[in-house]
N, C-alpha and C. Protein backbone atom coordinates (compact mmCIF):
# COMPACT_ATOMS: atom_id res chain seq x y z
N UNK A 1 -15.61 46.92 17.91
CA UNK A 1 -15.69 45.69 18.68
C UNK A 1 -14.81 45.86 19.92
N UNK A 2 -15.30 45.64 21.35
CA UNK A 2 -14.79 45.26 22.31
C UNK A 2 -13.77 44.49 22.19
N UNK A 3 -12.95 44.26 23.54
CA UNK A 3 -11.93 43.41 23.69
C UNK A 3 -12.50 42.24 24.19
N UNK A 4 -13.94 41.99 25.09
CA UNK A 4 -14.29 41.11 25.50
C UNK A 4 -14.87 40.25 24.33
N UNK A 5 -15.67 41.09 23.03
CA UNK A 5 -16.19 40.43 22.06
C UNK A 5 -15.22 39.72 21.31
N UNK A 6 -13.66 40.10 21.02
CA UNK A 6 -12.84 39.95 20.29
C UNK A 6 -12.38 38.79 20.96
N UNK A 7 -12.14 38.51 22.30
CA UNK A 7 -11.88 37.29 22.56
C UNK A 7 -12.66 36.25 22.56
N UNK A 8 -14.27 36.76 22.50
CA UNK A 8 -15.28 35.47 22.07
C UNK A 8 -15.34 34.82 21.11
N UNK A 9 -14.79 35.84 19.80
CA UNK A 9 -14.40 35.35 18.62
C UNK A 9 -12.94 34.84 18.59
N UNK A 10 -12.22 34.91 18.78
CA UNK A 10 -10.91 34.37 19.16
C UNK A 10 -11.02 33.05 20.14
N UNK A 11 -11.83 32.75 20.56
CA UNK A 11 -12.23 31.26 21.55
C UNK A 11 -12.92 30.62 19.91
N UNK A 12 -14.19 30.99 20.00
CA UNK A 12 -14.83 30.04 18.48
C UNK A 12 -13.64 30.18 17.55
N UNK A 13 -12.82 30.46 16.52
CA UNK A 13 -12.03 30.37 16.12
C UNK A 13 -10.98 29.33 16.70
N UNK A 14 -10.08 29.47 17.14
CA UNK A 14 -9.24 28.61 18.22
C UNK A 14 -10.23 27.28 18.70
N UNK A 15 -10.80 27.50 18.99
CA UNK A 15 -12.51 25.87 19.34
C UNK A 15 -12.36 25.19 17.84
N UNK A 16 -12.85 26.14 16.94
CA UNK A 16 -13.51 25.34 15.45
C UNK A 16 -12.40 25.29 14.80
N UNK A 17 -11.14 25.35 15.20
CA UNK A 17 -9.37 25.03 13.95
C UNK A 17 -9.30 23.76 15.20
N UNK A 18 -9.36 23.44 16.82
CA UNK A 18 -9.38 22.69 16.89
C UNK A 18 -10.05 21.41 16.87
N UNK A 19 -11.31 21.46 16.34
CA UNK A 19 -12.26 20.41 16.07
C UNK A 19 -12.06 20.36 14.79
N UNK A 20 -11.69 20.89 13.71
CA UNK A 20 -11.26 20.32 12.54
C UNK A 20 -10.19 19.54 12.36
N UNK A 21 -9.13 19.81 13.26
CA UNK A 21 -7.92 18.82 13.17
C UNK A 21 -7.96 17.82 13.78
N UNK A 22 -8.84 17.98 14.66
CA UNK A 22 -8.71 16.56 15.91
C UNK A 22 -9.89 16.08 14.79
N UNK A 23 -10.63 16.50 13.67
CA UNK A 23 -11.77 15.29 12.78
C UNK A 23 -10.45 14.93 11.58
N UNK A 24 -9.92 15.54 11.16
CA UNK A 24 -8.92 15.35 10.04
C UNK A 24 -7.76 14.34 10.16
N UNK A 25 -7.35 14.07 11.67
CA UNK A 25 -6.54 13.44 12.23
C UNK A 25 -7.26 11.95 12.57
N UNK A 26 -8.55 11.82 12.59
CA UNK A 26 -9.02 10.42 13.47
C UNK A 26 -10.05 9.94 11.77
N UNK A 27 -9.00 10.06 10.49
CA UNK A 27 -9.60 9.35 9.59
C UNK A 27 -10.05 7.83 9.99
N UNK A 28 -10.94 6.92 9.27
CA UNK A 28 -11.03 5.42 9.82
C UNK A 28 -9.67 4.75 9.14
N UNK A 29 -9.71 3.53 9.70
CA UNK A 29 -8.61 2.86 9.63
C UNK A 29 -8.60 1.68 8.75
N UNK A 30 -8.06 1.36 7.88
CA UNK A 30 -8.40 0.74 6.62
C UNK A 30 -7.89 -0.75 7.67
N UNK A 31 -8.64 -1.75 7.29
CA UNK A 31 -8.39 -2.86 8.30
C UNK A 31 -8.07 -3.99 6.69
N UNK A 32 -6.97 -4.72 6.55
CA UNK A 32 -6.97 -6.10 5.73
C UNK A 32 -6.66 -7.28 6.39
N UNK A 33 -7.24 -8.28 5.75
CA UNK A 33 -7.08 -9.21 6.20
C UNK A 33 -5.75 -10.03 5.49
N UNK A 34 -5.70 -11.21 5.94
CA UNK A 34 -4.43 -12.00 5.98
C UNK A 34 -4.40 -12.80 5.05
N UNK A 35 -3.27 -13.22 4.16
CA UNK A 35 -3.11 -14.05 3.11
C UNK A 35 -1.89 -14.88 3.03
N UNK A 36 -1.71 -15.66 2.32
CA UNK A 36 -0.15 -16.21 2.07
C UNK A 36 0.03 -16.23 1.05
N UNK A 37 1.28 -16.67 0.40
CA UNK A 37 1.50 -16.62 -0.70
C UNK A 37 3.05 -17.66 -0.67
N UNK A 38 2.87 -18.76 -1.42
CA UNK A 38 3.95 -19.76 -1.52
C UNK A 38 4.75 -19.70 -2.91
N UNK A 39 6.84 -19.28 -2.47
CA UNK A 39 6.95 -19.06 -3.58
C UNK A 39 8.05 -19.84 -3.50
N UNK A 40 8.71 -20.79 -4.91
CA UNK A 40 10.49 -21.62 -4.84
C UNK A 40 10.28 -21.96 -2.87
N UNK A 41 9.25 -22.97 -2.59
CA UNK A 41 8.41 -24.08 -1.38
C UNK A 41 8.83 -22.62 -0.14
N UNK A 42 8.68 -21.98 0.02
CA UNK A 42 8.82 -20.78 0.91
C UNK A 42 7.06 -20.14 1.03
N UNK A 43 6.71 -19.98 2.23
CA UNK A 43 5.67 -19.95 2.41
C UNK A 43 5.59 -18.49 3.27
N UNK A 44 4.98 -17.08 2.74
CA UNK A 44 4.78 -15.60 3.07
C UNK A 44 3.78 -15.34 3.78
N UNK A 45 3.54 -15.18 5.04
CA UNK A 45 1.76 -14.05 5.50
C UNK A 45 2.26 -12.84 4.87
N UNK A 46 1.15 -12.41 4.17
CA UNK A 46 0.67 -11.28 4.11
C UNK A 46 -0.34 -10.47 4.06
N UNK A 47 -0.34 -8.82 4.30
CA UNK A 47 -1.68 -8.83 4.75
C UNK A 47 -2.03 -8.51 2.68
N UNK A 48 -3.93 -8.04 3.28
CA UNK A 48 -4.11 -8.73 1.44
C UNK A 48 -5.23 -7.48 1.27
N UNK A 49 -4.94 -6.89 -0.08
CA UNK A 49 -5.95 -6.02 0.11
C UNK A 49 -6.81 -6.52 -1.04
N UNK A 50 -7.55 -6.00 -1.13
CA UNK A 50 -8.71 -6.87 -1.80
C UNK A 50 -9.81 -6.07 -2.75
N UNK A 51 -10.56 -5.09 -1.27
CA UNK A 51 -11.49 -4.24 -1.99
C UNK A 51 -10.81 -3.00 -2.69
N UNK A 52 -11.50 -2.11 -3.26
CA UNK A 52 -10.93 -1.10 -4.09
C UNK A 52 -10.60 -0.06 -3.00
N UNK A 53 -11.43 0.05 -1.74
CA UNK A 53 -11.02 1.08 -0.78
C UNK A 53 -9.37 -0.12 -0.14
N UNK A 54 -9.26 -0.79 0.43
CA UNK A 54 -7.86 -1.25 0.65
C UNK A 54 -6.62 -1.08 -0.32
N UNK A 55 -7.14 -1.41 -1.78
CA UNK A 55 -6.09 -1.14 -2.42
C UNK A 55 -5.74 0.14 -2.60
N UNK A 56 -6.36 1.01 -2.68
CA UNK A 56 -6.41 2.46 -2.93
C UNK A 56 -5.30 3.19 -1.11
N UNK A 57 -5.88 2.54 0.14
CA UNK A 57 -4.88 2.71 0.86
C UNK A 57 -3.55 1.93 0.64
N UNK A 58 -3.46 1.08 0.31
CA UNK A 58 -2.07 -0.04 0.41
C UNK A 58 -1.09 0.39 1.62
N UNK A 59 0.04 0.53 1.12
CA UNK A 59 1.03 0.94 2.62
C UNK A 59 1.06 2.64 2.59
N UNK A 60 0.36 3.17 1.91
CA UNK A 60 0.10 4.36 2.50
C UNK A 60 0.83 5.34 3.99
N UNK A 61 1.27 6.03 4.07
CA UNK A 61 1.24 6.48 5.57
C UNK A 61 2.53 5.78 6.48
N UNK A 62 3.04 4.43 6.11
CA UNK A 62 3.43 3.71 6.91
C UNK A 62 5.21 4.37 7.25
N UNK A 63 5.49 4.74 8.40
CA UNK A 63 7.07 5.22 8.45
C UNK A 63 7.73 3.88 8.45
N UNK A 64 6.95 2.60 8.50
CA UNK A 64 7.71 1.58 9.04
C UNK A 64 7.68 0.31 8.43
N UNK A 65 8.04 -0.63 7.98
CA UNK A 65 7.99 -2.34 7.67
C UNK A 65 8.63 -3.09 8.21
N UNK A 66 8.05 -4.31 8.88
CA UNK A 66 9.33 -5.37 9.67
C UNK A 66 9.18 -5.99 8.20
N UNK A 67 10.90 -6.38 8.60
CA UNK A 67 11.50 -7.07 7.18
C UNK A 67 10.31 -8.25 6.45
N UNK A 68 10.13 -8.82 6.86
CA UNK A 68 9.11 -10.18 6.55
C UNK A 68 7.66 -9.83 6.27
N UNK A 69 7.41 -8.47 6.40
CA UNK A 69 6.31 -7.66 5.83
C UNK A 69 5.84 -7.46 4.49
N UNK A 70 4.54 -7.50 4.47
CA UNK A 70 3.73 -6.91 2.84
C UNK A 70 3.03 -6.89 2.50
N UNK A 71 2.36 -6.53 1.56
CA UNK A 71 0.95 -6.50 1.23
C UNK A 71 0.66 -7.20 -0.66
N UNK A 72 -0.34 -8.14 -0.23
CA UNK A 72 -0.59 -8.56 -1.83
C UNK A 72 -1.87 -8.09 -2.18
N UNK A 73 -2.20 -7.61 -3.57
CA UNK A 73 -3.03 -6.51 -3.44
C UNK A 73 -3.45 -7.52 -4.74
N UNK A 74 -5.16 -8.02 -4.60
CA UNK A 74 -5.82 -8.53 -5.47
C UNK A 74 -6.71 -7.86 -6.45
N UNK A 75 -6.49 -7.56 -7.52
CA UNK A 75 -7.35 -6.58 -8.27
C UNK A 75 -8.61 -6.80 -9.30
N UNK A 76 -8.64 -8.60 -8.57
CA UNK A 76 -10.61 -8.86 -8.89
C UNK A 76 -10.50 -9.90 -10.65
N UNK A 77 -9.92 -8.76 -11.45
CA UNK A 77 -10.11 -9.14 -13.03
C UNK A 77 -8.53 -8.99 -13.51
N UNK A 78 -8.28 -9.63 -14.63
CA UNK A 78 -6.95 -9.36 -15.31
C UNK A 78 -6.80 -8.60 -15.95
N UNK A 79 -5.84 -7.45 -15.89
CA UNK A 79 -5.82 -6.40 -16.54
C UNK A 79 -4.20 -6.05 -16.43
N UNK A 80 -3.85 -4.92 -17.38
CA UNK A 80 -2.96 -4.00 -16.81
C UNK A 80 -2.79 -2.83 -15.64
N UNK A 81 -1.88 -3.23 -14.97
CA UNK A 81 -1.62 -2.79 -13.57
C UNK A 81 -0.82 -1.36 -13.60
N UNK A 82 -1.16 -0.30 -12.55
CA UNK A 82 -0.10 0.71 -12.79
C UNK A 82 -0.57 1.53 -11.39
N UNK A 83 0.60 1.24 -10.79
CA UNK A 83 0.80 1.76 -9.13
C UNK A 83 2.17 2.49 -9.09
N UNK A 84 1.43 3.64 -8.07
CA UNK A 84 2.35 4.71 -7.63
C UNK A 84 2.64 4.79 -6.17
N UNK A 85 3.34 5.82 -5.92
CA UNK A 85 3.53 5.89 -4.31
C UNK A 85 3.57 7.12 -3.71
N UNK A 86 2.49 7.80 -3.82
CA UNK A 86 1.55 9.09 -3.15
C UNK A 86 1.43 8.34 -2.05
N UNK A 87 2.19 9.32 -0.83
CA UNK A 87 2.00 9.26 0.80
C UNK A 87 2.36 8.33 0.89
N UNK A 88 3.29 7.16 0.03
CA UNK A 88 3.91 5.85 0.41
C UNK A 88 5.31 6.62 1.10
N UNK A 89 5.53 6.17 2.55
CA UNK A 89 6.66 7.01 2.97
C UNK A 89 8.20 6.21 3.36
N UNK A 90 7.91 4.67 2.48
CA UNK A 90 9.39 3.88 2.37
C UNK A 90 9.17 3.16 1.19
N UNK A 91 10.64 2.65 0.70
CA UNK A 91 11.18 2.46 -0.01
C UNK A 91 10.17 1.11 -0.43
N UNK A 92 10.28 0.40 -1.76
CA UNK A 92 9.32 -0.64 -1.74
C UNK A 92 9.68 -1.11 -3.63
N UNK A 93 9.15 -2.67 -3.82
CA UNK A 93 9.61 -3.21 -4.58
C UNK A 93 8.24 -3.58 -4.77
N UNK A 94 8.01 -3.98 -5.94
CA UNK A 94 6.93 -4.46 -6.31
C UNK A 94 6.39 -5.73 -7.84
N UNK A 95 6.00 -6.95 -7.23
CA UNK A 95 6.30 -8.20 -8.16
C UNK A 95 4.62 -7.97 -8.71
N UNK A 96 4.76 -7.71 -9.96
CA UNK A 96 3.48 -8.84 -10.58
C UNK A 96 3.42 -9.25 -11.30
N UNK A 97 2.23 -10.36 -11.10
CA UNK A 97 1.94 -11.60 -11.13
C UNK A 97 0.38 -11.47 -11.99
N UNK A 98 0.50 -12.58 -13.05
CA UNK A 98 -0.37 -13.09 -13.67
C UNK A 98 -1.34 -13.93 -12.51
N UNK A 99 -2.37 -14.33 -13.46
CA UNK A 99 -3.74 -14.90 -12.55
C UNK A 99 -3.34 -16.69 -12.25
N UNK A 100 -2.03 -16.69 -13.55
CA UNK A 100 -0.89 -18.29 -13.23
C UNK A 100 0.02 -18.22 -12.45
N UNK A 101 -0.09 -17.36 -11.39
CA UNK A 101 0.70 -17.29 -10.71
C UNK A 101 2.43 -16.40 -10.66
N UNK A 102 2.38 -16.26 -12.49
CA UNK A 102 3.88 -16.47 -13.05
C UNK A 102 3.98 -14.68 -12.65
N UNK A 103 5.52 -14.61 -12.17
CA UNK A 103 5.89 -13.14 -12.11
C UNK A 103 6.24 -12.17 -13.37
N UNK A 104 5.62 -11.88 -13.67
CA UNK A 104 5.58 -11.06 -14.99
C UNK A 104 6.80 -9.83 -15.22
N UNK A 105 7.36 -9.61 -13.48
CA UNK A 105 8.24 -8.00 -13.82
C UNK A 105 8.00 -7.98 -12.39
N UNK A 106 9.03 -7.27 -11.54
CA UNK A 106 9.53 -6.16 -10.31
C UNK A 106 10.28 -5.36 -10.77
N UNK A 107 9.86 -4.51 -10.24
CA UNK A 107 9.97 -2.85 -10.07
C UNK A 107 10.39 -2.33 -9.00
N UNK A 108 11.48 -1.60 -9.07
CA UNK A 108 11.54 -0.82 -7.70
C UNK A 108 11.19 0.51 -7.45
N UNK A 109 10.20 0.89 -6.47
CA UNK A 109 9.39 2.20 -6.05
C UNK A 109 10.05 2.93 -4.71
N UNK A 110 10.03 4.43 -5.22
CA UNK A 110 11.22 5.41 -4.29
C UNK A 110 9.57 5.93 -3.80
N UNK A 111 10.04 6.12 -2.31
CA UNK A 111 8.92 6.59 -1.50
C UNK A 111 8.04 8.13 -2.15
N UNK A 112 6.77 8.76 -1.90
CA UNK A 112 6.07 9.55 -2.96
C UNK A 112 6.50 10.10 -4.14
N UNK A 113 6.63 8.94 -4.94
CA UNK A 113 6.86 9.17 -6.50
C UNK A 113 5.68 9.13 -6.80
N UNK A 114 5.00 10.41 -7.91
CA UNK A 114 3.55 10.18 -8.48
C UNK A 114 3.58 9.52 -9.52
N UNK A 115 4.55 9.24 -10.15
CA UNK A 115 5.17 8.32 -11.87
C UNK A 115 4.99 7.21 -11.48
N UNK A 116 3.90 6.22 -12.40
CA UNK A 116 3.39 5.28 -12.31
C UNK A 116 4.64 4.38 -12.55
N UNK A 117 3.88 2.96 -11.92
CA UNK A 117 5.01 2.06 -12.31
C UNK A 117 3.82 0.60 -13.24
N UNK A 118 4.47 0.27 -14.07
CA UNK A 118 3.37 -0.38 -14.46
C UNK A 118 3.70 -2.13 -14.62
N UNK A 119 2.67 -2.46 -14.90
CA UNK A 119 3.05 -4.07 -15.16
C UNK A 119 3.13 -4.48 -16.55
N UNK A 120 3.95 -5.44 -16.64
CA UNK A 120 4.78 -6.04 -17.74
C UNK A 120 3.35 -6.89 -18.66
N UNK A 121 2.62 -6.37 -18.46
CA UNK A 121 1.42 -7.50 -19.36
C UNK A 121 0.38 -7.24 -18.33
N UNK A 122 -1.02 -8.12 -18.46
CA UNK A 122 -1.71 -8.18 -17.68
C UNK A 122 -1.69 -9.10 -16.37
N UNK A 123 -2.07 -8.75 -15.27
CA UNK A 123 -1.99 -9.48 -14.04
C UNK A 123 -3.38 -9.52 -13.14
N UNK A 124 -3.12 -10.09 -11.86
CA UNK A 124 -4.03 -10.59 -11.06
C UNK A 124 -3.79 -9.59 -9.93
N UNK A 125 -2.59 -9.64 -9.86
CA UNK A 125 -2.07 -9.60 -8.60
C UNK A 125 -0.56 -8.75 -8.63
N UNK A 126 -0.58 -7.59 -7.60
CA UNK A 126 0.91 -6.40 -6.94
C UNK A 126 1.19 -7.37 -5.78
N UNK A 127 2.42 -7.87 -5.57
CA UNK A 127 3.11 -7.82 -4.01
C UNK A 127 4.06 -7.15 -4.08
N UNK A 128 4.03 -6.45 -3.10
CA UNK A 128 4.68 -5.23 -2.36
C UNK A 128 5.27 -5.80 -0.95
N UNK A 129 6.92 -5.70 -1.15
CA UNK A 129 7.60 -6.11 -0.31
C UNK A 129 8.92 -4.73 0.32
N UNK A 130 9.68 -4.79 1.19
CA UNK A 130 10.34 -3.54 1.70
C UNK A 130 11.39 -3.91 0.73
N UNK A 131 12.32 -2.18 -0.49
CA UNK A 131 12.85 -2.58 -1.60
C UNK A 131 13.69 -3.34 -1.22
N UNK A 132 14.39 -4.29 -2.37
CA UNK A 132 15.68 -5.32 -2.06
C UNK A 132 15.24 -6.78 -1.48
N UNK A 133 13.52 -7.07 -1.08
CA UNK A 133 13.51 -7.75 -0.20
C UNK A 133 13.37 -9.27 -1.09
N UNK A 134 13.02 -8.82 -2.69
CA UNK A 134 12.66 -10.63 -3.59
C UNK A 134 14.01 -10.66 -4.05
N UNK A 135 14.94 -9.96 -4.58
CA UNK A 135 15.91 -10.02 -4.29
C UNK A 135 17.04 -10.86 -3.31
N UNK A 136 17.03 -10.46 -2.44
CA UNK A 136 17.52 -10.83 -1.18
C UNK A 136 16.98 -12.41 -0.88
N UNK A 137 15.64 -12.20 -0.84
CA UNK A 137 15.39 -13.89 -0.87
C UNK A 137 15.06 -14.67 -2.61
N UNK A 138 15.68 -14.52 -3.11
CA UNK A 138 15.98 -15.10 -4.34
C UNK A 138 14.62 -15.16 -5.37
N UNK A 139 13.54 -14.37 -5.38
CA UNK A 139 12.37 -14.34 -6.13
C UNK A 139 13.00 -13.43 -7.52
N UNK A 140 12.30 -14.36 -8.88
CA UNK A 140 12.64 -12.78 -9.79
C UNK A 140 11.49 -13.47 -10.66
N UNK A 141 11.75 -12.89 -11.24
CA UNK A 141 10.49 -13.15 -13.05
C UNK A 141 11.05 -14.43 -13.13
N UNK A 142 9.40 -15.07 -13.98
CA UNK A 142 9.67 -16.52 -14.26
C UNK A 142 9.00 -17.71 -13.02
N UNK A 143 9.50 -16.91 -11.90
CA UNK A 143 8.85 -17.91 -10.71
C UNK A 143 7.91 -17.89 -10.77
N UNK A 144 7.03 -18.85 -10.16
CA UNK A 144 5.26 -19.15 -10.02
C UNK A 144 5.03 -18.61 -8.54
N UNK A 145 4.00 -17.95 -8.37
CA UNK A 145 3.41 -17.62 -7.12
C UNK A 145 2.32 -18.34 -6.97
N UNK A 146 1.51 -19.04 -5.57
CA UNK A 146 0.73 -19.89 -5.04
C UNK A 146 -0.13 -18.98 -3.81
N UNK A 147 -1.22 -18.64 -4.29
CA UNK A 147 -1.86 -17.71 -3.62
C UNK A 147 -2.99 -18.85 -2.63
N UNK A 148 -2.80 -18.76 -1.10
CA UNK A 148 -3.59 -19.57 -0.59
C UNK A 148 -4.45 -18.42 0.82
N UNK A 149 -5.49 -18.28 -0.06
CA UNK A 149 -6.70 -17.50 0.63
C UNK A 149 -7.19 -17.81 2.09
């Protein structure tokens, strides 16, 4: 092989590693919508994931949370719950909640831990707040949560 052929192959190569990363890099963007959640007359936006592709992203990816941030993650039917934090890249606490609203157990989650964390019984409903944050504003087990869609 030539030197001229060797650099034709050395262009397609170098071309096709960069069209794979620039497709690997522009995944779609998981979009949720907005929820609240009223807890001890304190009233939360959050965003809300819903379908199985949202919950499956949750905070995923995120380097960042403003304090007053979170996600309540609706899981359709009552069941037992058990969330991890693959590519979760901060710290995070996590309340659930029965389909009565009532907080069943929080947990605190260390950024990509694959060791499940699970729920205390069956629930409705994960909120996921930045760790320390139900804490800090006085939420624990026992309180009622008020989910307004």
């Amino acid at each position: 092989m030539n030197i001229k052929n060797s650099l034709g192959v050395l262009k397609v190569v170098v071309l096709s590693l960069l069209v794979f990363t620039a497709a690997a890099e522009t995944k779609p963007e998981v979009r949720f919508s907005k929820v609240e959640v009223i807890v001890n007359k304190q009233t939360y936006p959050l965003e809300y994931a819903v379908t199985h592709v949202q919950r499956a992203q949750g905070l995923m990816h995120r380097e960042f949370m403003c304090e007053t941030c979170g996600m309540l993650f609706n899981f359709q039917n009552t069941r037992q719950v058990n969330m991890w934090m693959k590519n979760t890249l901060i710290p995070l606490d996590v309340a659930f909640i029965r389909a009565d609203g009532f907080i069943v157990n929080i947990e605190a989650m260390q950024p990509r831990v694959l060791k499940t964390t699970s729920s205390a019984g069956d629930v409705l409903y994960a909120w996921e707040m930045n760790q320390g944050w139900f804490a800090k504003n006085g939420i624990g087990v026992g309180d009622t949560v008020s989910v307004k869609e």
